[in-house]
PDB file of N, CA and C in Angstrom:
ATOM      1  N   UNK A   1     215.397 180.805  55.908  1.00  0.00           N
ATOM      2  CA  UNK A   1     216.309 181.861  55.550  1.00  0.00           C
ATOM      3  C   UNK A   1     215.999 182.406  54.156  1.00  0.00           C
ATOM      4  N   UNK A   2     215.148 181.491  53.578  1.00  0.00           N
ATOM      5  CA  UNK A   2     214.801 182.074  51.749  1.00  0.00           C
ATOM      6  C   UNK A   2     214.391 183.082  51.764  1.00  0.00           C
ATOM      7  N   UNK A   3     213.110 182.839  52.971  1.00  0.00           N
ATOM      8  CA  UNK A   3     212.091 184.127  53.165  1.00  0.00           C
ATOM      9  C   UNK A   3     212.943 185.079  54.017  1.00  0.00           C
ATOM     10  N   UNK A   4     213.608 185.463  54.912  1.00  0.00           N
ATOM     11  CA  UNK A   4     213.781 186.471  55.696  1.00  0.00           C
ATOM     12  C   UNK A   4     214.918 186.744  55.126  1.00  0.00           C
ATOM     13  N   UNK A   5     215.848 185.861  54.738  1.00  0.00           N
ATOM     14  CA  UNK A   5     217.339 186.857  54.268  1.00  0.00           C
ATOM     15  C   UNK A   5     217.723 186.252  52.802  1.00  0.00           C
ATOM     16  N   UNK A   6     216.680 186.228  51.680  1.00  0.00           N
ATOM     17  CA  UNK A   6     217.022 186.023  50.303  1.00  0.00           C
ATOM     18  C   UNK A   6     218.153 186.174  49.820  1.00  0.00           C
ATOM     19  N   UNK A   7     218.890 187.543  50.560  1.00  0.00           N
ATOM     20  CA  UNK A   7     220.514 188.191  49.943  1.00  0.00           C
ATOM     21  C   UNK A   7     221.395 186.731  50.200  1.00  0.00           C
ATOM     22  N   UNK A   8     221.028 186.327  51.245  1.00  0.00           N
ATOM     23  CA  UNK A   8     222.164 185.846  52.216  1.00  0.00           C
ATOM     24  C   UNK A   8     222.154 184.462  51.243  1.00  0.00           C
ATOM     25  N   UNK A   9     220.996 183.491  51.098  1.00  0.00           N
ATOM     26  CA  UNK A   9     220.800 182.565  50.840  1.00  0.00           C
ATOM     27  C   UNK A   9     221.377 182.235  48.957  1.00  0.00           C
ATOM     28  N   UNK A  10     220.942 183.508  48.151  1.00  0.00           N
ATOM     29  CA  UNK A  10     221.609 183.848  46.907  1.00  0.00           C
ATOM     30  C   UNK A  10     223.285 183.493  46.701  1.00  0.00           C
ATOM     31  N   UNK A  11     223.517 184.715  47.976  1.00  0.00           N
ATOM     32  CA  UNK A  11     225.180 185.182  47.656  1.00  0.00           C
ATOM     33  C   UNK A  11     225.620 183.167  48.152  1.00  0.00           C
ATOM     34  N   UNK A  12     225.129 182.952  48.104  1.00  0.00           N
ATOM     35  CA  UNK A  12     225.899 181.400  48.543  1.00  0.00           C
ATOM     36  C   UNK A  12     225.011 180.524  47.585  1.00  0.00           C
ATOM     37  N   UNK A  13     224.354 180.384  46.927  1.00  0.00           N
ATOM     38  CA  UNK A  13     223.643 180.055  45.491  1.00  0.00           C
ATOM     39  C   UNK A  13     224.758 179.125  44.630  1.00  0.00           C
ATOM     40  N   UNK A  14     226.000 179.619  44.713  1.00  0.00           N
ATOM     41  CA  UNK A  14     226.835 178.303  43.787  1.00  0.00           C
ATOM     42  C   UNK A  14     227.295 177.150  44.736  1.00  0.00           C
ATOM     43  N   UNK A  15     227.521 177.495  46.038  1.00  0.00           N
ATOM     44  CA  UNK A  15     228.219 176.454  46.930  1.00  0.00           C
ATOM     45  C   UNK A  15     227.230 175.535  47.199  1.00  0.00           C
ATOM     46  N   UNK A  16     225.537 176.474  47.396  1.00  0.00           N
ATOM     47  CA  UNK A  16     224.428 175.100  47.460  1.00  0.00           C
ATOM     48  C   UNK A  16     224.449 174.113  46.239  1.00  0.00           C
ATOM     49  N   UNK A  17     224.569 174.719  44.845  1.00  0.00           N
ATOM     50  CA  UNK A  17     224.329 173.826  43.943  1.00  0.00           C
ATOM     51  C   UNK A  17     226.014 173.113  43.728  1.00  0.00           C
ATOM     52  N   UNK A  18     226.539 173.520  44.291  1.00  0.00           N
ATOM     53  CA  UNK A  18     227.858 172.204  43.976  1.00  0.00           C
ATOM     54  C   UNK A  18     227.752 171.623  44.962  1.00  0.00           C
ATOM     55  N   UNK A  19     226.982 171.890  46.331  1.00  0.00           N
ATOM     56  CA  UNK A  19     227.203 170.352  47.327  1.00  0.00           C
ATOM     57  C   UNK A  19     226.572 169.111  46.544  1.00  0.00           C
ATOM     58  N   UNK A  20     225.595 169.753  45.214  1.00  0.00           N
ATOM     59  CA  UNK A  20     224.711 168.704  44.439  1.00  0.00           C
ATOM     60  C   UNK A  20     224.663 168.309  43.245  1.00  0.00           C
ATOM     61  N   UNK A  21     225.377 167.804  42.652  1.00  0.00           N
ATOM     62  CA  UNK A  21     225.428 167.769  41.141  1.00  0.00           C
ATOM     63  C   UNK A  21     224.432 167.435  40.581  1.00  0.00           C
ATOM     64  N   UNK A  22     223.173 166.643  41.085  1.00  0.00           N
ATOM     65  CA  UNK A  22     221.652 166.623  40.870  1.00  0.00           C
ATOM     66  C   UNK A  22     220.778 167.289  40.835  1.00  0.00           C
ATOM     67  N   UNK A  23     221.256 168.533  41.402  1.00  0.00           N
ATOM     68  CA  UNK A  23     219.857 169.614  41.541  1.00  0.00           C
ATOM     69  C   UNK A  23     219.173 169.336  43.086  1.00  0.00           C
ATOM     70  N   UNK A  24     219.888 168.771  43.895  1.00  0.00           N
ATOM     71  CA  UNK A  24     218.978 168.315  45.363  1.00  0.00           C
ATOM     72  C   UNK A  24     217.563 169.284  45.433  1.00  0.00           C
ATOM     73  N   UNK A  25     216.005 168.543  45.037  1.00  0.00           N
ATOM     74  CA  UNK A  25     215.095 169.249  45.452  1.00  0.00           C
ATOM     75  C   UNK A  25     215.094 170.384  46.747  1.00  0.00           C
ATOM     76  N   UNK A  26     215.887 169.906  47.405  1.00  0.00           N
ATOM     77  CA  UNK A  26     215.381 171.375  48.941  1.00  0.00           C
ATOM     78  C   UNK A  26     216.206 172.319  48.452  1.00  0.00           C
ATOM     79  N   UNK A  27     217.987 172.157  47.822  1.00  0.00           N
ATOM     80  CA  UNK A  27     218.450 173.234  47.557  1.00  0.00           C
ATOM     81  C   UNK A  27     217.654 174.262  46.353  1.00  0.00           C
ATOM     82  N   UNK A  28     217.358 173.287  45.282  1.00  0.00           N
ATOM     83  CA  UNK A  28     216.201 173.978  44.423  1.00  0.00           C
ATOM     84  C   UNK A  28     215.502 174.838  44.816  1.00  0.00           C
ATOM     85  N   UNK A  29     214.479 174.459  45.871  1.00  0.00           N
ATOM     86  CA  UNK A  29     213.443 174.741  46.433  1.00  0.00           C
ATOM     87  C   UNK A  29     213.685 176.285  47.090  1.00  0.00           C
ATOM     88  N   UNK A  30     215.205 176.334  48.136  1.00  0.00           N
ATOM     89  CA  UNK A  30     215.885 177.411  48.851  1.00  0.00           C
ATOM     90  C   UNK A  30     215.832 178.329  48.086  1.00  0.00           C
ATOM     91  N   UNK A  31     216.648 177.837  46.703  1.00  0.00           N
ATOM     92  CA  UNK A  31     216.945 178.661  45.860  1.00  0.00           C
ATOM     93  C   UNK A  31     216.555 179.734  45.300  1.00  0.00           C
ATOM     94  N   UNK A  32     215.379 179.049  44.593  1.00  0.00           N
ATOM     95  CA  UNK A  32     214.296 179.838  43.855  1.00  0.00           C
ATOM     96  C   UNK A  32     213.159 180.512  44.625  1.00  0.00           C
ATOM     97  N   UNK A  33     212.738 179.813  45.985  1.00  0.00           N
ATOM     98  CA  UNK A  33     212.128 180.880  46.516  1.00  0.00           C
ATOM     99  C   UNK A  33     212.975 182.211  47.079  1.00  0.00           C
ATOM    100  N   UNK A  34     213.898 182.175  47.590  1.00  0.00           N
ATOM    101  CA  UNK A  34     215.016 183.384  47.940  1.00  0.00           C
ATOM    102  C   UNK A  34     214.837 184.485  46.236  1.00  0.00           C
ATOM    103  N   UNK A  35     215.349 183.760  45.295  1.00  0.00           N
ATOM    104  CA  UNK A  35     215.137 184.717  44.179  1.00  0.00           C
ATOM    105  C   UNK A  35     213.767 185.168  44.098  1.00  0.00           C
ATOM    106  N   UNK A  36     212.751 184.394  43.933  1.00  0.00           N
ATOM    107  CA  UNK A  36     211.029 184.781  43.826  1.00  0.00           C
ATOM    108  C   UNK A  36     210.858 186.001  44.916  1.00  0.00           C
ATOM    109  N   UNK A  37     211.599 185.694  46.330  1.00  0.00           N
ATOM    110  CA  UNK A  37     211.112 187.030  47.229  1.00  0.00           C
ATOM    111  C   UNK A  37     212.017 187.813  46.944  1.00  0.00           C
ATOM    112  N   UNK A  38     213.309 187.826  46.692  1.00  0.00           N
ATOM    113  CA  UNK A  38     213.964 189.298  46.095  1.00  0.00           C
ATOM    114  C   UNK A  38     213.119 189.766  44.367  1.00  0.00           C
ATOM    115  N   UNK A  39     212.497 189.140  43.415  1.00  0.00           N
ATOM    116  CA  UNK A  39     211.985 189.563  42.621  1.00  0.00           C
ATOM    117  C   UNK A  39     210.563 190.477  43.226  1.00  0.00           C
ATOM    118  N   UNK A  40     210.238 189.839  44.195  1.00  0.00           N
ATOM    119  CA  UNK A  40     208.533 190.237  44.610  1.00  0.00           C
ATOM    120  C   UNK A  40     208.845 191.534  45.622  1.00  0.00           C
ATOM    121  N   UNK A  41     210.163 191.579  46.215  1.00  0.00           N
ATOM    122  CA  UNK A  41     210.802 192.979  46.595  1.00  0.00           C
ATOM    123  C   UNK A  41     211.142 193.918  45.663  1.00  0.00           C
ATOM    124  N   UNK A  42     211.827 193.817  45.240  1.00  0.00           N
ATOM    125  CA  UNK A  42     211.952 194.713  43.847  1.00  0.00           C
ATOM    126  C   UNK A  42     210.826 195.122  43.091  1.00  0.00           C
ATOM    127  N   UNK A  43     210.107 194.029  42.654  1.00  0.00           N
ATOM    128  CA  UNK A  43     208.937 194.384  42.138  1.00  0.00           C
ATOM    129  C   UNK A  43     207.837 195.665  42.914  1.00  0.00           C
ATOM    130  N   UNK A  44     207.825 195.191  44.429  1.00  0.00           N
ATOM    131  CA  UNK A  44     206.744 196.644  45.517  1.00  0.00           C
ATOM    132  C   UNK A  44     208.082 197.460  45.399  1.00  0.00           C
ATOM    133  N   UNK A  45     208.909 197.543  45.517  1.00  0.00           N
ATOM    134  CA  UNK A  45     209.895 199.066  44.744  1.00  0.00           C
ATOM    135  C   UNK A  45     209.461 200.026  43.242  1.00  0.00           C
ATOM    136  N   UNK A  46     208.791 198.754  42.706  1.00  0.00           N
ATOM    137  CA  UNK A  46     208.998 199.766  41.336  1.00  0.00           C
ATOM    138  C   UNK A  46     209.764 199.309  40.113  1.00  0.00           C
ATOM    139  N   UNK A  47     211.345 198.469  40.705  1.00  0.00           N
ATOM    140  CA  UNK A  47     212.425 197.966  40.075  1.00  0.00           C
ATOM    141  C   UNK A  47     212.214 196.838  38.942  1.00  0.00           C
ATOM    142  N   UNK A  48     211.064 197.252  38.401  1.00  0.00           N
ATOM    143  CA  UNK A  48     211.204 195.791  37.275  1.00  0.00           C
ATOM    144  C   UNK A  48     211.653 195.556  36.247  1.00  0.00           C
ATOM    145  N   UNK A  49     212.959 195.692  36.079  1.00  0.00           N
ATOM    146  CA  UNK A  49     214.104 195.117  35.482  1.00  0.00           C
ATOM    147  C   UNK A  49     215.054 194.235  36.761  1.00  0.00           C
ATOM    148  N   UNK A  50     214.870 194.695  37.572  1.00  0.00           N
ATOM    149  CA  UNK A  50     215.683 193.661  38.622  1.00  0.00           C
ATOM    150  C   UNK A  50     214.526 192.346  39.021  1.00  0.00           C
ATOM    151  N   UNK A  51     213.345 192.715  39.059  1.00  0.00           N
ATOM    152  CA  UNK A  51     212.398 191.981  39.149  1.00  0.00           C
ATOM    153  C   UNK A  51     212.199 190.913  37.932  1.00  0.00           C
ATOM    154  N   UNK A  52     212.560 191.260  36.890  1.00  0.00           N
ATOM    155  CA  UNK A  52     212.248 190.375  35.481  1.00  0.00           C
ATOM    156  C   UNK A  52     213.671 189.575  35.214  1.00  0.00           C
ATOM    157  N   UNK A  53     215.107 190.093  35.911  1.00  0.00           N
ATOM    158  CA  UNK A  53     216.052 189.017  36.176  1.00  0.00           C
ATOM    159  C   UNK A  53     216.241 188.104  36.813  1.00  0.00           C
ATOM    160  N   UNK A  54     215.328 188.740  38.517  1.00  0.00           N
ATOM    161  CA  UNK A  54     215.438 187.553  39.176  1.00  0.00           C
ATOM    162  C   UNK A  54     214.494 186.432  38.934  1.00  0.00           C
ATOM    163  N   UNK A  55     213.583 186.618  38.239  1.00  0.00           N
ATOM    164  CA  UNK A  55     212.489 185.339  37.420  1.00  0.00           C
ATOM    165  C   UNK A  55     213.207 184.861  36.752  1.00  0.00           C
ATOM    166  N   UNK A  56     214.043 185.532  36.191  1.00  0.00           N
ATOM    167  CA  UNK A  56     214.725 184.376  35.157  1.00  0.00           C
ATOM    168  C   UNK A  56     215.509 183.766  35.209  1.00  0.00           C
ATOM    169  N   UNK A  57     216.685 183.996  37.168  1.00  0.00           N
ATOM    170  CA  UNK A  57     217.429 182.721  37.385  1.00  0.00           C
ATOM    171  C   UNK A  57     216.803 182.161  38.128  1.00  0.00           C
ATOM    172  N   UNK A  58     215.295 182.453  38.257  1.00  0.00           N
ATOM    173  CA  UNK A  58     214.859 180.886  38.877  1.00  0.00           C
ATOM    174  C   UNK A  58     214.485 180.262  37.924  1.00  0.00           C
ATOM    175  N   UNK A  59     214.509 180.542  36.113  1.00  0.00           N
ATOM    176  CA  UNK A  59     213.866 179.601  35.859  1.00  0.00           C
ATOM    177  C   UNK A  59     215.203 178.909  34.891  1.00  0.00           C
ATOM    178  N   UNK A  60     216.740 179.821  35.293  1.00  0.00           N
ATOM    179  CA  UNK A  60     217.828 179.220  35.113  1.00  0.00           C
ATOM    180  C   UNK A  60     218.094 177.683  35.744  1.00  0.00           C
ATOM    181  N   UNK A  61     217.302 178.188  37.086  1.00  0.00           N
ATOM    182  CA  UNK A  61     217.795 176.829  38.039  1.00  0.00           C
ATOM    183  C   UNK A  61     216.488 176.048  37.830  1.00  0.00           C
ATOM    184  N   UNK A  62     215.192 176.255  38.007  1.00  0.00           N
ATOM    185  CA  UNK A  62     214.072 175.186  37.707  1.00  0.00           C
ATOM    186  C   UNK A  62     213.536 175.733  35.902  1.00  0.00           C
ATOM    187  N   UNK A  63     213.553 175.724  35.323  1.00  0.00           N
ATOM    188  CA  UNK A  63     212.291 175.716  33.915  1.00  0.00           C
ATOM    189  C   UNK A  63     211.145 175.542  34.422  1.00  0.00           C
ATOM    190  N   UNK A  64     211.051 174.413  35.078  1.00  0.00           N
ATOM    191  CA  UNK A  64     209.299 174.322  35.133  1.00  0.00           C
ATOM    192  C   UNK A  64     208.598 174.983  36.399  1.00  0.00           C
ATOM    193  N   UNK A  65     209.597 175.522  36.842  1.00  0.00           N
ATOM    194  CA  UNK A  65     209.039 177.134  37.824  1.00  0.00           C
ATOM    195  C   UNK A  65     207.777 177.746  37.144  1.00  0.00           C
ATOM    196  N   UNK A  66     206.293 177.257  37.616  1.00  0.00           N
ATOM    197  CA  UNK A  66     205.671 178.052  37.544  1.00  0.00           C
ATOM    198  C   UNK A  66     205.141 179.519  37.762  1.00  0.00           C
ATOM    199  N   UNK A  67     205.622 179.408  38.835  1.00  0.00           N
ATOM    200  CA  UNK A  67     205.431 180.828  39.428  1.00  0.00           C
ATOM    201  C   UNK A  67     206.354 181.907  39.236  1.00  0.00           C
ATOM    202  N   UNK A  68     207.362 182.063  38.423  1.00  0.00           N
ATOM    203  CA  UNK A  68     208.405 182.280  37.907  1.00  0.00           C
ATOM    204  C   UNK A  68     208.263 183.033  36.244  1.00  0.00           C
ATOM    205  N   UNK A  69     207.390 181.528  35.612  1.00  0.00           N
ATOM    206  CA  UNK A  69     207.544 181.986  34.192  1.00  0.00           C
ATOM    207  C   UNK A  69     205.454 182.963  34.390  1.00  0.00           C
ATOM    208  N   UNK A  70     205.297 182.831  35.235  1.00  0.00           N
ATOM    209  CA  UNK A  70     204.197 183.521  34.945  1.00  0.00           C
ATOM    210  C   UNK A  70     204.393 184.751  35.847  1.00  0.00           C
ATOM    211  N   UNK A  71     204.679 185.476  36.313  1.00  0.00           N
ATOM    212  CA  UNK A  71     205.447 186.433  37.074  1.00  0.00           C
ATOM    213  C   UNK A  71     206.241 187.495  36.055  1.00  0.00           C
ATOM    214  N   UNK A  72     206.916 186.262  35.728  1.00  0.00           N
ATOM    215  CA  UNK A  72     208.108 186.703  34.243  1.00  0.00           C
ATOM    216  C   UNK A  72     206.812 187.369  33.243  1.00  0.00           C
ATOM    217  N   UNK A  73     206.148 186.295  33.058  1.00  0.00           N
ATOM    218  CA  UNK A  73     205.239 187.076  31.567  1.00  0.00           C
ATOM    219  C   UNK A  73     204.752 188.269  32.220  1.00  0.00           C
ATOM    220  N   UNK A  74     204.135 187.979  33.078  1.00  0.00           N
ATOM    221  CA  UNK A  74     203.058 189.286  33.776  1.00  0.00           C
ATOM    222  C   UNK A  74     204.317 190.505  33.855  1.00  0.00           C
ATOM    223  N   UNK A  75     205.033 190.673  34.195  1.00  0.00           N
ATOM    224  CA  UNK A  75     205.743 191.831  34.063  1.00  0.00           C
ATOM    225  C   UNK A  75     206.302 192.167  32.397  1.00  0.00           C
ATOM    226  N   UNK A  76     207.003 191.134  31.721  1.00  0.00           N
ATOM    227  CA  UNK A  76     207.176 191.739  30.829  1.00  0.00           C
ATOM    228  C   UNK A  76     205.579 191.734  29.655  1.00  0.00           C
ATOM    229  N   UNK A  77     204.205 191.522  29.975  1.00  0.00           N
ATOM    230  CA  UNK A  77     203.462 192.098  29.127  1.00  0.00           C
ATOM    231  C   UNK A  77     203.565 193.585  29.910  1.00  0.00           C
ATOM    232  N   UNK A  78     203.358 194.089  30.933  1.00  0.00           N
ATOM    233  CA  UNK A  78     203.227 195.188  31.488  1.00  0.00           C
ATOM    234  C   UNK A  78     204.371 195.750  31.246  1.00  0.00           C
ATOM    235  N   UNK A  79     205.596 195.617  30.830  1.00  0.00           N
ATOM    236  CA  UNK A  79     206.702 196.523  29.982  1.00  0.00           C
ATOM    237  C   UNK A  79     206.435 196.750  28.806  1.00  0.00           C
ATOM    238  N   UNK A  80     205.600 196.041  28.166  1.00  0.00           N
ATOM    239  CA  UNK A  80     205.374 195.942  26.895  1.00  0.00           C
ATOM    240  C   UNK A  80     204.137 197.446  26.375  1.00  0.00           C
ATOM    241  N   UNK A  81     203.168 197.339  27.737  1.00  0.00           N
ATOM    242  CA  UNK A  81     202.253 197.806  27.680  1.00  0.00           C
ATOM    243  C   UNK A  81     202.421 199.573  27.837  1.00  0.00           C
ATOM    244  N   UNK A  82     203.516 199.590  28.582  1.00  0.00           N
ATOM    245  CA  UNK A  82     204.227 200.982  29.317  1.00  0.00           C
ATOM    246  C   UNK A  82     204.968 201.583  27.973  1.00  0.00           C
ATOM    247  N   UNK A  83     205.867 200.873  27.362  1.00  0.00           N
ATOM    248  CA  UNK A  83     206.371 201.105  26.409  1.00  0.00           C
ATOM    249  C   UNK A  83     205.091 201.581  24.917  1.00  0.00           C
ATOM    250  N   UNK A  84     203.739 200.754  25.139  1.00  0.00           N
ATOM    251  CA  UNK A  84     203.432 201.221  24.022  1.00  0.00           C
ATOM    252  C   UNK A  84     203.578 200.048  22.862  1.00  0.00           C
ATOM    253  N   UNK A  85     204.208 198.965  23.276  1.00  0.00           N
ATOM    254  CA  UNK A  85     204.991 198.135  22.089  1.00  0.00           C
ATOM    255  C   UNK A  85     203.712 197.492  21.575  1.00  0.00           C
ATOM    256  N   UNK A  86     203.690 196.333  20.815  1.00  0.00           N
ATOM    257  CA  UNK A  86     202.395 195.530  20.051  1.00  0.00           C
ATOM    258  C   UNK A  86     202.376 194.610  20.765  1.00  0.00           C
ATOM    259  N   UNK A  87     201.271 194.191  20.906  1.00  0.00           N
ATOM    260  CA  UNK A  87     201.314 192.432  21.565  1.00  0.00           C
ATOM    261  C   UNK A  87     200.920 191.578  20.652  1.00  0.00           C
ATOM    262  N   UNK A  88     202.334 191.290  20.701  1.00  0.00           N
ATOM    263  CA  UNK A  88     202.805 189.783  19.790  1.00  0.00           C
ATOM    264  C   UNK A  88     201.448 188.935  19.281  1.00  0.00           C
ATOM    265  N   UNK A  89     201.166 188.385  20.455  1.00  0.00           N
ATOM    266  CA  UNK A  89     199.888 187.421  20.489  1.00  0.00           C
ATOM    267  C   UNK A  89     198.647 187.574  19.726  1.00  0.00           C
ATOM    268  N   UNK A  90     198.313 188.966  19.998  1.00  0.00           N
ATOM    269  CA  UNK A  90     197.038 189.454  18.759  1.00  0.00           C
ATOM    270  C   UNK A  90     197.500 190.464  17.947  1.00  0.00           C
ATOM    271  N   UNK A  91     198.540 190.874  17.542  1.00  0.00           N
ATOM    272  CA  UNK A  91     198.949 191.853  16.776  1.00  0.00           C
ATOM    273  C   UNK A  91     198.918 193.374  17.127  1.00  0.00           C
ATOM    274  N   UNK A  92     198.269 193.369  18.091  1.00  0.00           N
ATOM    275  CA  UNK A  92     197.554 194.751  18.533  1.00  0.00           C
ATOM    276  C   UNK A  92     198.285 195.768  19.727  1.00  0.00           C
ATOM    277  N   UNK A  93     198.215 197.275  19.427  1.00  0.00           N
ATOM    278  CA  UNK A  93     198.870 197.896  19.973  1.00  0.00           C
ATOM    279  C   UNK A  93     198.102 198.579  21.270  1.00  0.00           C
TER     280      UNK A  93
END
């Protein structure tokens, strides 16, 4: 259901994590992939500001979401880049 109905699996996102006060790996797992494919939807829209939120409650619910915080960077260097802004990293515009 992560993959085919992300909405569905989200809008119920607090009731999975209170059946678990541990973090139960599969609800984790539900979780963050449902957000990763509504980010990776949004994202083939165009929408990346909805795309760069939903990376960031998966990495509300996991941190060590790889695929998440690198997703996350990759879009916001490419906001960065659109905008024109400096990149931090080498100083350079």
């Amino acid at each position: 259901m992560s993959v085919t109905a992300p909405d569905i699996v989200v809008a119920k996102q607090d009731s999975l994590l209170a059946l678990s006060k541990d973090k139960r790996p599969e609800f984790v797992a539900i979780l963050t992939t449902a957000h990763i494919n509504i980010a990776r939807r949004a994202e083939s829209k165009g929408d990346i500001s909805v795309a760069i939120d939903e990376y960031q409650k998966v990495l509300k619910i996991d941190p060590t979401n790889k695929t998440a915080r690198y997703e996350l960077l990759v879009l916001e260097g490419l906001n960065l880049y659109r905008k024109g802004g400096v990149n931090l990293h080498y100083g350079m515009q």
